[in-house]
PDB file of N, CA and C in Angstrom:
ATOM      1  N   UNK A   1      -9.890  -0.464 -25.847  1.00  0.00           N
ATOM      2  CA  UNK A   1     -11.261  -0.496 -25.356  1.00  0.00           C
ATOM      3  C   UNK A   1     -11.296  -0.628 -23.835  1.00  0.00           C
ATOM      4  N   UNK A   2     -11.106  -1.689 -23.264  1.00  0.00           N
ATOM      5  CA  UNK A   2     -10.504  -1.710 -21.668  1.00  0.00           C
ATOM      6  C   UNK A   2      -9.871  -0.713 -21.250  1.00  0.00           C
ATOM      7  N   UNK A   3      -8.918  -0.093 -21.531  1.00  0.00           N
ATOM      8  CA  UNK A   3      -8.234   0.852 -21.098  1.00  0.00           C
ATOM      9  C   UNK A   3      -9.167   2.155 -20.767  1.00  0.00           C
ATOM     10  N   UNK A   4      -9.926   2.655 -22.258  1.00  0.00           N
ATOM     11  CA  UNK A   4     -11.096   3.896 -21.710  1.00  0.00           C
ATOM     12  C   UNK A   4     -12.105   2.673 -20.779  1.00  0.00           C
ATOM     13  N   UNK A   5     -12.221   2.086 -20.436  1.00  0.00           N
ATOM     14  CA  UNK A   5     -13.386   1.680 -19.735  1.00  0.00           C
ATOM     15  C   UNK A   5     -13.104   1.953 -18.299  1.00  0.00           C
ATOM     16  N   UNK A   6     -11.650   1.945 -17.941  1.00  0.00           N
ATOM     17  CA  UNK A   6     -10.504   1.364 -16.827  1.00  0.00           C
ATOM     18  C   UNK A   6     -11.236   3.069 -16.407  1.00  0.00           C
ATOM     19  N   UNK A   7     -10.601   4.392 -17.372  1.00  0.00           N
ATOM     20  CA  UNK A   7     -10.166   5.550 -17.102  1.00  0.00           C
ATOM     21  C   UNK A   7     -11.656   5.921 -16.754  1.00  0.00           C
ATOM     22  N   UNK A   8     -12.543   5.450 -17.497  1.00  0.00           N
ATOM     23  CA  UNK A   8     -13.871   6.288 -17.041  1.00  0.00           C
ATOM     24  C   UNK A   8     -14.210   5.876 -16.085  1.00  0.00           C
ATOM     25  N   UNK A   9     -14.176   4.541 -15.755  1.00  0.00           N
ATOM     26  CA  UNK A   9     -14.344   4.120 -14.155  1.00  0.00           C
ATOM     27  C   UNK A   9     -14.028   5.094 -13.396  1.00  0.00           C
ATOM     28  N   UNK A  10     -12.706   5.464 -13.532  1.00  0.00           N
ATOM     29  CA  UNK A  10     -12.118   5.925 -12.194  1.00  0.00           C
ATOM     30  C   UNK A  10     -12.261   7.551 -12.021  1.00  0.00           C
ATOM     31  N   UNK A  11     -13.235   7.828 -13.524  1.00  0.00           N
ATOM     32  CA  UNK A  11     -13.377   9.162 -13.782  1.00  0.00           C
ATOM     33  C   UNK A  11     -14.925   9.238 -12.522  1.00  0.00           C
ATOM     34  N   UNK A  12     -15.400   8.511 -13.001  1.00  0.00           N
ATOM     35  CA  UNK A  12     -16.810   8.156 -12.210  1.00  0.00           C
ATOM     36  C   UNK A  12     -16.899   8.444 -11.091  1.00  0.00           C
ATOM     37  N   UNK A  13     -15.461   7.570 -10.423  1.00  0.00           N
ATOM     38  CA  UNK A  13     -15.320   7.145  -8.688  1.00  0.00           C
ATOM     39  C   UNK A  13     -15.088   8.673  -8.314  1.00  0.00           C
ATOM     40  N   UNK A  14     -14.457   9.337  -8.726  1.00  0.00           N
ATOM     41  CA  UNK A  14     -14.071  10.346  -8.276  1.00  0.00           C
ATOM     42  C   UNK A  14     -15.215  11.780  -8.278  1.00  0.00           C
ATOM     43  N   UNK A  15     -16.510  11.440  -9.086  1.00  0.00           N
ATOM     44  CA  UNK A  15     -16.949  12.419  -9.078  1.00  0.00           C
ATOM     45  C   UNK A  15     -18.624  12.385  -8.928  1.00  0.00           C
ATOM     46  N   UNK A  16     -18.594  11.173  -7.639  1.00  0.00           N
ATOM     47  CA  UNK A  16     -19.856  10.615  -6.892  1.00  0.00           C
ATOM     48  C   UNK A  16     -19.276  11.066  -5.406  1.00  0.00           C
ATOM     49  N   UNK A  17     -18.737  11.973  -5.194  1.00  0.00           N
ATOM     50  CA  UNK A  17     -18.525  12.243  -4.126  1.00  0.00           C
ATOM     51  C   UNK A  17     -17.626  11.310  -3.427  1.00  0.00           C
ATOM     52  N   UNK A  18     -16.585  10.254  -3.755  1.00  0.00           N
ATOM     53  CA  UNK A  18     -15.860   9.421  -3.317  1.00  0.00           C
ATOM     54  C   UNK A  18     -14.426  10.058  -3.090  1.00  0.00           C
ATOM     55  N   UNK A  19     -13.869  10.075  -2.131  1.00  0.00           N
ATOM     56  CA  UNK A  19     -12.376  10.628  -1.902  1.00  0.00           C
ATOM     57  C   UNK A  19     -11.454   9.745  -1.179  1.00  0.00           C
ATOM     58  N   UNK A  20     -10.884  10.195  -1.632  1.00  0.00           N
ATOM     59  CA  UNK A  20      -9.333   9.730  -0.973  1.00  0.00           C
ATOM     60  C   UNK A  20      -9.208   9.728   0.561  1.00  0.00           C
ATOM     61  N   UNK A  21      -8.723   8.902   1.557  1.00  0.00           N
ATOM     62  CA  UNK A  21      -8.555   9.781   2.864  1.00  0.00           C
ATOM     63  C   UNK A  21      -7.376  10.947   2.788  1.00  0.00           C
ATOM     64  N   UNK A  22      -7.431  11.626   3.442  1.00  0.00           N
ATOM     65  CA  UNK A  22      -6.423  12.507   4.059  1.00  0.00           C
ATOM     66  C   UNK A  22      -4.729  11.797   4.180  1.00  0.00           C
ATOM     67  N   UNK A  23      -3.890  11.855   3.515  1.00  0.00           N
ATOM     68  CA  UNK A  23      -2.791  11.340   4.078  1.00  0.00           C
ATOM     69  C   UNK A  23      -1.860  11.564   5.502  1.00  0.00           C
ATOM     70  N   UNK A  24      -2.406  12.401   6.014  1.00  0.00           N
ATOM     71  CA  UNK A  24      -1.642  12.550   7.383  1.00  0.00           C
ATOM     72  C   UNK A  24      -2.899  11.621   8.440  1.00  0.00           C
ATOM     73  N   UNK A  25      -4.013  11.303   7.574  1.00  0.00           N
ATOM     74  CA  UNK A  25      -4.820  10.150   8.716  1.00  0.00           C
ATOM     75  C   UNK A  25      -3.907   9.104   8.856  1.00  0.00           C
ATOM     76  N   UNK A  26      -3.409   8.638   7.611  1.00  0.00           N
ATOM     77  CA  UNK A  26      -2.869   7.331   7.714  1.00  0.00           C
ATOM     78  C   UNK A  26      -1.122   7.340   8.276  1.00  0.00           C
ATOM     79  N   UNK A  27      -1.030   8.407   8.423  1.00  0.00           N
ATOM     80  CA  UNK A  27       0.231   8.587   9.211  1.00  0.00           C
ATOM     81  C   UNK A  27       0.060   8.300  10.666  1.00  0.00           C
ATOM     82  N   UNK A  28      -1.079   8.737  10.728  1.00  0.00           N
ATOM     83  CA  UNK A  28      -1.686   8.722  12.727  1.00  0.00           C
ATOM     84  C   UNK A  28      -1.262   7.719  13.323  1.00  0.00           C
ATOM     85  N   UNK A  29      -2.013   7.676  13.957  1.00  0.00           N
ATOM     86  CA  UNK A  29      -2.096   6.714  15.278  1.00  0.00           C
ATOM     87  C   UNK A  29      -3.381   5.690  14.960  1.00  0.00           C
ATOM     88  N   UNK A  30      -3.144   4.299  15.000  1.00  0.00           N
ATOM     89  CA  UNK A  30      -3.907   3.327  14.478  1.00  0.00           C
ATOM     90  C   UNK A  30      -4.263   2.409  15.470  1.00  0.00           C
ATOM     91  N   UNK A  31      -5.819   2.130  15.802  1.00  0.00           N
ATOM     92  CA  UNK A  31      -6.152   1.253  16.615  1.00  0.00           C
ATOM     93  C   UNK A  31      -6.513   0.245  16.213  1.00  0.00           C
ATOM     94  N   UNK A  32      -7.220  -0.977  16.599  1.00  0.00           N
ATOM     95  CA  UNK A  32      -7.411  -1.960  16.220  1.00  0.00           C
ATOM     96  C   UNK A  32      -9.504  -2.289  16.769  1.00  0.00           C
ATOM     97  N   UNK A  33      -9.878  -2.116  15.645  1.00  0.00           N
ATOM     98  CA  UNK A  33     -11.205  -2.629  16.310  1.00  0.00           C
ATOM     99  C   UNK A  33     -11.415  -3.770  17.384  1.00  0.00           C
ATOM    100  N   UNK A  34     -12.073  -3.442  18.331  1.00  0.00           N
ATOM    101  CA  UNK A  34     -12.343  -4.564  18.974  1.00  0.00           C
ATOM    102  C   UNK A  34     -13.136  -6.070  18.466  1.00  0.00           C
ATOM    103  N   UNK A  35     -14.316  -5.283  17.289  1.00  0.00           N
ATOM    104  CA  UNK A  35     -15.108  -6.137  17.157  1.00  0.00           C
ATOM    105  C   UNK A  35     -14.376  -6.997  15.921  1.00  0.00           C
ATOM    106  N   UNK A  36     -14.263  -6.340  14.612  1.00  0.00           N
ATOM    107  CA  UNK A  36     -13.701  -7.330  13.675  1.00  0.00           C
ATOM    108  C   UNK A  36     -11.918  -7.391  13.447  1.00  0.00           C
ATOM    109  N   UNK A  37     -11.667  -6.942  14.379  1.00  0.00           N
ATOM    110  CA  UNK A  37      -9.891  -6.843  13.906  1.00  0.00           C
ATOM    111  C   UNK A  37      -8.916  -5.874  13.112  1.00  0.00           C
ATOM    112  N   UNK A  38      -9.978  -4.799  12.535  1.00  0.00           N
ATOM    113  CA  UNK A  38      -9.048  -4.549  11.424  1.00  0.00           C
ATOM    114  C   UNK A  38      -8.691  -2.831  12.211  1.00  0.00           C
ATOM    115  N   UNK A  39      -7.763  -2.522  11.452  1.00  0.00           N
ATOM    116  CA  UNK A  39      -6.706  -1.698  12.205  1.00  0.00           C
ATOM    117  C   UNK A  39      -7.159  -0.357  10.988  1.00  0.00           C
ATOM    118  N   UNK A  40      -7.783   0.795  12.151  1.00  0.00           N
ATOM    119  CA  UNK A  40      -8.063   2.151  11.607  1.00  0.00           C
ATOM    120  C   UNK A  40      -7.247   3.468  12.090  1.00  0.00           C
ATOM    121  N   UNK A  41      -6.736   4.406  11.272  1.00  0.00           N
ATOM    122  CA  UNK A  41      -6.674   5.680  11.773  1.00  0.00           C
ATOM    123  C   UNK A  41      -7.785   6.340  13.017  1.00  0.00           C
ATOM    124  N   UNK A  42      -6.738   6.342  14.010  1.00  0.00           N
ATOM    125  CA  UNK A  42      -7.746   7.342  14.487  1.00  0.00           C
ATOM    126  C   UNK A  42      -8.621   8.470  14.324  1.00  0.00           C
ATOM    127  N   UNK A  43      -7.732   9.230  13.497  1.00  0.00           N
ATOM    128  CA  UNK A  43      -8.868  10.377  12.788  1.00  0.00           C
ATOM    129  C   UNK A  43     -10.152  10.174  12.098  1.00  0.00           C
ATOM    130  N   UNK A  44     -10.235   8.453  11.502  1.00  0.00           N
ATOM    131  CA  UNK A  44     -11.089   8.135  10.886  1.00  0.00           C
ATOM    132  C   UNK A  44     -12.026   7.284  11.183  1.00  0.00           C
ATOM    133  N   UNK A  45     -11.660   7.089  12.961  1.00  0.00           N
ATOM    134  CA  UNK A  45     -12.618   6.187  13.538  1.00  0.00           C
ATOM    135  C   UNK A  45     -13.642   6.795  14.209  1.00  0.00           C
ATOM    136  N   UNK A  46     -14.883   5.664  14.325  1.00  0.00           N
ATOM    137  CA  UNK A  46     -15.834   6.014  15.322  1.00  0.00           C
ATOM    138  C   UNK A  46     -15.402   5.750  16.658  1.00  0.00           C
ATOM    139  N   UNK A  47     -15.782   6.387  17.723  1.00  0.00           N
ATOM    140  CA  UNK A  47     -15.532   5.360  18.920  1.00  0.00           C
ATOM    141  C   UNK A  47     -17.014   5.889  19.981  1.00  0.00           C
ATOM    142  N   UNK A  48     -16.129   5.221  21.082  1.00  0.00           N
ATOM    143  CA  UNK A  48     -17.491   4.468  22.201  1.00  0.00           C
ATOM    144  C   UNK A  48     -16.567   4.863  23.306  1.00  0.00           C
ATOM    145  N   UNK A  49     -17.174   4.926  24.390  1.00  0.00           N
ATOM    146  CA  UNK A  49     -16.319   5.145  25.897  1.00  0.00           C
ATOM    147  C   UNK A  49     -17.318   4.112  26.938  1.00  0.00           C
ATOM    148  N   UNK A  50     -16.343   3.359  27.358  1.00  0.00           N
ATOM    149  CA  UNK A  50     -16.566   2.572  28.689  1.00  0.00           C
ATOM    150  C   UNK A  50     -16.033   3.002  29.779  1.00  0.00           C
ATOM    151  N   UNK A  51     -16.496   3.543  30.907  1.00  0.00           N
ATOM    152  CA  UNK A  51     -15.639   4.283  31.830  1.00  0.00           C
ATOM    153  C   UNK A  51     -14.671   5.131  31.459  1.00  0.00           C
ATOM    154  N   UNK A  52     -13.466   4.959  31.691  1.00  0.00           N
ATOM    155  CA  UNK A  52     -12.666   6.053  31.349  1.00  0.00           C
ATOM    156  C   UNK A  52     -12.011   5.630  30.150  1.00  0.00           C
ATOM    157  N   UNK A  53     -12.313   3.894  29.511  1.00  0.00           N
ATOM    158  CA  UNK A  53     -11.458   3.783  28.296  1.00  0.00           C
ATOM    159  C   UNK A  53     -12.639   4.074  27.254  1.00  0.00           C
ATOM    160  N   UNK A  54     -11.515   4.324  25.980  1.00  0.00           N
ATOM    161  CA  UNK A  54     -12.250   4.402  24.256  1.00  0.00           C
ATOM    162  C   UNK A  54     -11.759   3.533  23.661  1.00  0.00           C
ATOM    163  N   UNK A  55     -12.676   3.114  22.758  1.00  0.00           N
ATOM    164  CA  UNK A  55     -12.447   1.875  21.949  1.00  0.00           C
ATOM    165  C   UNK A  55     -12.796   3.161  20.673  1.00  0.00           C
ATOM    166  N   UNK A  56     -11.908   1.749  19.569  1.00  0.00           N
ATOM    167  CA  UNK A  56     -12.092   2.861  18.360  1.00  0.00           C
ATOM    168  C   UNK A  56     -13.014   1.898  17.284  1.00  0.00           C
ATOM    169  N   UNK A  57     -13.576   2.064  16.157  1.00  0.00           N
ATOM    170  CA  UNK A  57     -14.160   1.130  15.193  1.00  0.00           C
ATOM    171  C   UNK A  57     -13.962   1.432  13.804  1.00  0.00           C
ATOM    172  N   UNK A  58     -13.986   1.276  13.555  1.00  0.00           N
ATOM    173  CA  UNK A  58     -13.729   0.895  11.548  1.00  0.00           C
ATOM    174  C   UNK A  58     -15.609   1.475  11.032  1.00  0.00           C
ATOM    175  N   UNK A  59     -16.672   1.014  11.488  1.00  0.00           N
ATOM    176  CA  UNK A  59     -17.852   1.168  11.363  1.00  0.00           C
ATOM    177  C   UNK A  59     -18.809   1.320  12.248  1.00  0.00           C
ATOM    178  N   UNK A  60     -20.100   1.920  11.753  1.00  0.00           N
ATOM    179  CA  UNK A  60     -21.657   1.983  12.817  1.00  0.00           C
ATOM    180  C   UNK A  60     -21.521   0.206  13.181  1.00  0.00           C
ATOM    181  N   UNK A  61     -21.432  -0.604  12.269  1.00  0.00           N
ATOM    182  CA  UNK A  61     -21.997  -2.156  12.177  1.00  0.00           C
ATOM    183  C   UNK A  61     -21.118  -2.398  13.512  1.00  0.00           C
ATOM    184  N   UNK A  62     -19.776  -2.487  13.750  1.00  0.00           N
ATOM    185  CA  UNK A  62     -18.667  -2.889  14.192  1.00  0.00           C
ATOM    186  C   UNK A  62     -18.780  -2.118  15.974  1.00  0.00           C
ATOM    187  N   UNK A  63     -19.207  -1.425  15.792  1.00  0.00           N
ATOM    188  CA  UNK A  63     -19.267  -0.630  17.004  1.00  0.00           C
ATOM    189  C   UNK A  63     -20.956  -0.917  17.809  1.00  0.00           C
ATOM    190  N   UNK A  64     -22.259  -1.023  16.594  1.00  0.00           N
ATOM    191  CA  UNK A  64     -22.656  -1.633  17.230  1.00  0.00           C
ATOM    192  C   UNK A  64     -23.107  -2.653  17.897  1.00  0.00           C
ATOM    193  N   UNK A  65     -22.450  -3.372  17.134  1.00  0.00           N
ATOM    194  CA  UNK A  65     -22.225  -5.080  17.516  1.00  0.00           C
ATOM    195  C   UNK A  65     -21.468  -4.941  18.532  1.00  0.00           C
ATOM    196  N   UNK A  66     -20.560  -4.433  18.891  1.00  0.00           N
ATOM    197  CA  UNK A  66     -19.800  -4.328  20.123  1.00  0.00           C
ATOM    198  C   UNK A  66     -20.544  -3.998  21.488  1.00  0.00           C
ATOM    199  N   UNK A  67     -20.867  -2.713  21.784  1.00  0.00           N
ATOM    200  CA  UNK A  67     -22.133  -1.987  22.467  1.00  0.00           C
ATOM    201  C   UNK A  67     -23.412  -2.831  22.926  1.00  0.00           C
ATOM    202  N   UNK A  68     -23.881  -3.945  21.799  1.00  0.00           N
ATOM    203  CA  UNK A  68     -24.687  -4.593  21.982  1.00  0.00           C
ATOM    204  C   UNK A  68     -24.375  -6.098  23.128  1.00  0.00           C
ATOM    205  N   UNK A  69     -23.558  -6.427  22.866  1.00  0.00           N
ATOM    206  CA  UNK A  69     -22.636  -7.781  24.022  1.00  0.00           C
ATOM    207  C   UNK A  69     -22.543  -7.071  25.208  1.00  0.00           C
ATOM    208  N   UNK A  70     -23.369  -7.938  26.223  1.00  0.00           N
ATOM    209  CA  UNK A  70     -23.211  -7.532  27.751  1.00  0.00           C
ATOM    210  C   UNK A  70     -21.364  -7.642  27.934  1.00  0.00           C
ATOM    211  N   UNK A  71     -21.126  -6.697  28.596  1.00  0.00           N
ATOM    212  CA  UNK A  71     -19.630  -6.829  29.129  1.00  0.00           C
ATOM    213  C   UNK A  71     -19.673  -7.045  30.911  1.00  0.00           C
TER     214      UNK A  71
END
């Protein structure tokens, strides 16, 4: 019983438009959000430019919480 419950779950996840990333994202090059810490593919980040540097983000939330703090 669990077991079909397990499989249709994951039958579900897959066909609400939910995917996998790309595996050569996670091969990339990985930054580290400024705002909460956590460490993203570049291919899969948002980012922001301050002068000539880029910051990268994990999320809209994360980036604009960042943007928002006077620097």
């Amino acid at each position: 019983f669990f077991n079909s419950l397990l499989s249709a779950g994951s039958a579900n996840h897959r066909t609400r438009g939910h995917r996998q990333p790309k595996r050569s994202a996670l091969r990339g090059e990985m930054f580290k959000d400024p705002q909460c810490g956590m460490y993203v593919a570049k291919d899969l980040a948002l980012t922001a430019r301050s002068g000539k540097e880029t910051f990268y983000f994990c999320s809209e939330e994360c980036r604009d919480r960042f943007l928002s703090v006077d620097r």
